[in-house]
Protein backbone atom coordinates (compact mmCIF):
# COMPACT_ATOMS: atom_id res chain seq x y z
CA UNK A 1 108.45 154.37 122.47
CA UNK A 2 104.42 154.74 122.24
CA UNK A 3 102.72 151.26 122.09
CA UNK A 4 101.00 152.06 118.91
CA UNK A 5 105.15 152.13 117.03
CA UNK A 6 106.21 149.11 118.68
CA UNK A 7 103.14 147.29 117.25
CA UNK A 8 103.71 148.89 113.56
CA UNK A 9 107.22 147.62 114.11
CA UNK A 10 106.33 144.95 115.35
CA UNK A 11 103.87 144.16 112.37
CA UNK A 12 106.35 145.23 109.54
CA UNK A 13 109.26 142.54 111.19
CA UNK A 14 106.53 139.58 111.35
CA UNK A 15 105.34 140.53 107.42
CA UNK A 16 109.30 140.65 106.09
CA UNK A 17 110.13 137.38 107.65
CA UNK A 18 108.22 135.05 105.79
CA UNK A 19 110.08 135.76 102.24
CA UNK A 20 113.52 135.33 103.99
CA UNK A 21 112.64 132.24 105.82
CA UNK A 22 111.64 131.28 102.16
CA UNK A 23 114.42 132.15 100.57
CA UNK A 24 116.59 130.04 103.69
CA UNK A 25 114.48 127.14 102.64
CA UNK A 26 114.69 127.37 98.84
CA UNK A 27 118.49 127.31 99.63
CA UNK A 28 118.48 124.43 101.15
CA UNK A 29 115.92 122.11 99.55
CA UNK A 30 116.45 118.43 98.61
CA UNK A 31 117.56 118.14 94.91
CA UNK A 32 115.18 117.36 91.95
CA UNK A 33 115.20 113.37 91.29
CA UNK A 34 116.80 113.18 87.90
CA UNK A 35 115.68 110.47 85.86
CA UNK A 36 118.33 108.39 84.30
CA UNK A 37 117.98 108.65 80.32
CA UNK A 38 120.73 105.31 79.84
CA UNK A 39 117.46 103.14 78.62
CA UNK A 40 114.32 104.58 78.70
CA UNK A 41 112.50 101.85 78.45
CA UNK A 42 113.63 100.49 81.86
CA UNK A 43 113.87 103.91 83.04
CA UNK A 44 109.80 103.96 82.24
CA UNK A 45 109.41 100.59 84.08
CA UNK A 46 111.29 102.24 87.48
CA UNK A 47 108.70 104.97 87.24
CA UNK A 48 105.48 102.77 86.84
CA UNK A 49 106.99 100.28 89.06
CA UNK A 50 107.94 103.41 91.79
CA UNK A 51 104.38 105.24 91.62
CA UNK A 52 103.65 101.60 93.78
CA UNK A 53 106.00 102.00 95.97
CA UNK A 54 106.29 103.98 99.27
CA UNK A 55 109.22 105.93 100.43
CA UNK A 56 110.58 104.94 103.59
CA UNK A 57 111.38 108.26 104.62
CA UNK A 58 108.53 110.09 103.35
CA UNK A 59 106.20 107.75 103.76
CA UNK A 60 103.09 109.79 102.17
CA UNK A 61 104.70 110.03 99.33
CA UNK A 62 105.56 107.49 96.29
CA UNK A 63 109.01 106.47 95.52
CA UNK A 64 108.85 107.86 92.11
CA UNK A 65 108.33 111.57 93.31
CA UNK A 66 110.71 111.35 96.38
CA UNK A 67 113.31 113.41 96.96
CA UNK A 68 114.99 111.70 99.56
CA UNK A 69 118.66 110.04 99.54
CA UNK A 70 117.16 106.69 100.72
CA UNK A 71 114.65 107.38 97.85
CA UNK A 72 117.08 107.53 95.14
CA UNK A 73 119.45 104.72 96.37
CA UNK A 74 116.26 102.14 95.92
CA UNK A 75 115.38 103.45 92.45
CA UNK A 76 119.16 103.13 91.39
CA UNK A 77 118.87 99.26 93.06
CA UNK A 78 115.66 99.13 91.11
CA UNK A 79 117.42 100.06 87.91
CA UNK A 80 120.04 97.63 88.50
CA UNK A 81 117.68 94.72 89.21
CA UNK A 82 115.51 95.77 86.42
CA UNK A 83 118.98 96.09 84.23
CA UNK A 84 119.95 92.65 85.19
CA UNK A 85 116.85 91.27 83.71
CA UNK A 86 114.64 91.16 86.81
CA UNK A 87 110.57 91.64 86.19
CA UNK A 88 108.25 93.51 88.02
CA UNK A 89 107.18 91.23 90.86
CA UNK A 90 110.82 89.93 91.34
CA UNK A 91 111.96 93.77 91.69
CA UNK A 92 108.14 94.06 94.11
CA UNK A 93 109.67 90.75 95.70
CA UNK A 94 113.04 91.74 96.59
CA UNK A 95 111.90 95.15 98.05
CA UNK A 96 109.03 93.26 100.31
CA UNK A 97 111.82 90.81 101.80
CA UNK A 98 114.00 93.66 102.78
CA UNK A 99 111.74 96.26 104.11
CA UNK A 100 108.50 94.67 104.46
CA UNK A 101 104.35 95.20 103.07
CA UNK A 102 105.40 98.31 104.25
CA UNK A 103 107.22 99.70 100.93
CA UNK A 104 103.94 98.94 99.14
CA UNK A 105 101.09 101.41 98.81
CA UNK A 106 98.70 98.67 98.68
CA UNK A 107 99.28 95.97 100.92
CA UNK A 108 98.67 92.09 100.23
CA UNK A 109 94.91 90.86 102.18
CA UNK A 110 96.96 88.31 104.95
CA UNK A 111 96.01 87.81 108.40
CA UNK A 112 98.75 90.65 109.07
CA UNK A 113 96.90 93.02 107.64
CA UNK A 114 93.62 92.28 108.18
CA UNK A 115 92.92 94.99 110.69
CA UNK A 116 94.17 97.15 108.04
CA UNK A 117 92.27 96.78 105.34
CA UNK A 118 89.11 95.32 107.63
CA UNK A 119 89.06 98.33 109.89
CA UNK A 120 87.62 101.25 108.36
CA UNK A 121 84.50 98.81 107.88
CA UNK A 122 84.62 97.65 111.49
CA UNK A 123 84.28 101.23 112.89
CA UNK A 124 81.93 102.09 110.20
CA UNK A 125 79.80 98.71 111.73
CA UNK A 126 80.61 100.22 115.05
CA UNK A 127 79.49 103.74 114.52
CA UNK A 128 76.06 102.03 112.24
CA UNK A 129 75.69 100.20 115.42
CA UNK A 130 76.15 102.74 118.04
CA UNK A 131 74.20 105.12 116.21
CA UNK A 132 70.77 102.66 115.93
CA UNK A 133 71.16 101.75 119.41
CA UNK A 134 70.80 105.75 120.00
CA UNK A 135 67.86 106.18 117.66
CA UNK A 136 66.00 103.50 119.45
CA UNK A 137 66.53 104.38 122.87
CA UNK A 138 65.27 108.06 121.78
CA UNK A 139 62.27 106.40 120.45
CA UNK A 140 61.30 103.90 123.40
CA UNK A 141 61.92 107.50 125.20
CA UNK A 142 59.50 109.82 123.26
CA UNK A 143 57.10 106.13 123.65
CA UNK A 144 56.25 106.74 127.19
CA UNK A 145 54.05 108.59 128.63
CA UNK A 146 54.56 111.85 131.33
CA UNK A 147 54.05 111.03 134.74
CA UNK A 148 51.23 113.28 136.07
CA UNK A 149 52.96 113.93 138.99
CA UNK A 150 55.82 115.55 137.85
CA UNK A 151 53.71 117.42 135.26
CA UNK A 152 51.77 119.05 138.23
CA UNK A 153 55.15 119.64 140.14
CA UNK A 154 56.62 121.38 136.66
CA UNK A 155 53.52 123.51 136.55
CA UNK A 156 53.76 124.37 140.21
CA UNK A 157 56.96 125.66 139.92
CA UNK A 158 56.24 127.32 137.00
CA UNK A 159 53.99 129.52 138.77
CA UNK A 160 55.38 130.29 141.82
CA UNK A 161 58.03 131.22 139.02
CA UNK A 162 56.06 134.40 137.67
């Protein structure tokens, strides 16, 4: 076979794979989250209360538009609690105990989390810092004067140069 047909082949296998590893993945993707239309008034409070809420499994992604297993098993719990009469920082409260600041998208300011909600202004003080401390070592620099001697032994060997 000439090079140039292997390469066409080659070409016309890598541009027909991509629609059937899409169709292999469609297959097999995670089911939509059906909402549960029993009350929707609760079900409306799990959704608000769930856009707060991390997924454990996901964890870039909010509760409420998880697909995961893990994801629906804590809305159903949150249904339940919400069902049994719990409010909104009770429901907050019982998820907190069991998994942590994690499950929450914003974090409460405690000394645990200080460096997390301190440290994007700590390197921007760092990088303020590090950056003046450049600037004025470029300008004490550019301050002082040539020495004459190394002038005269630039232009020396800039004409023995030509």
């Amino acid at each position: 076979m000439s090079r140039r047909f292997r390469t066409l082949a080659l070409l016309l296998v890598l541009l027909g794979a991509p629609p059937a590893v899409g169709a292999a993945a469609s297959a097999e993707a995670p089911r939509e989250a059906a909402p549960n239309a029993e009350n929707p008034e609760i079900e409306q409070r799990m959704v608000r209360l769930a856009e707060d809420l991390r997924c454990l499994v996901c964890q870039n992604e909010s509760l409420a538009g998880s697909k995961a297993e893990l994801a629906e098993d804590l809305r159903r719990e949150i249904r339940d609690q919400m069902k049994s009469g719990k409010s909104d920082p009770e429901v907050i409260d019982y998820l907190t105990a069991r998994y942590g600041d994690f499950v929450l998208y914003r974090p409460p300011f405690k000394p645990v989390t200080w460096l997390l909600w301190l440290g994007p202004v700590l390197f921007l003080a760092a990088g303020a810092g590090a950056w003046y401390a450049t600037l004025r070592r470029r300008r004490s620099a550019a301050a002082e004067p040539p020495d004459p001697r190394k002038l005269a032994a630039a232009a020396q060997l800039l004409k023995e140069d030509q």
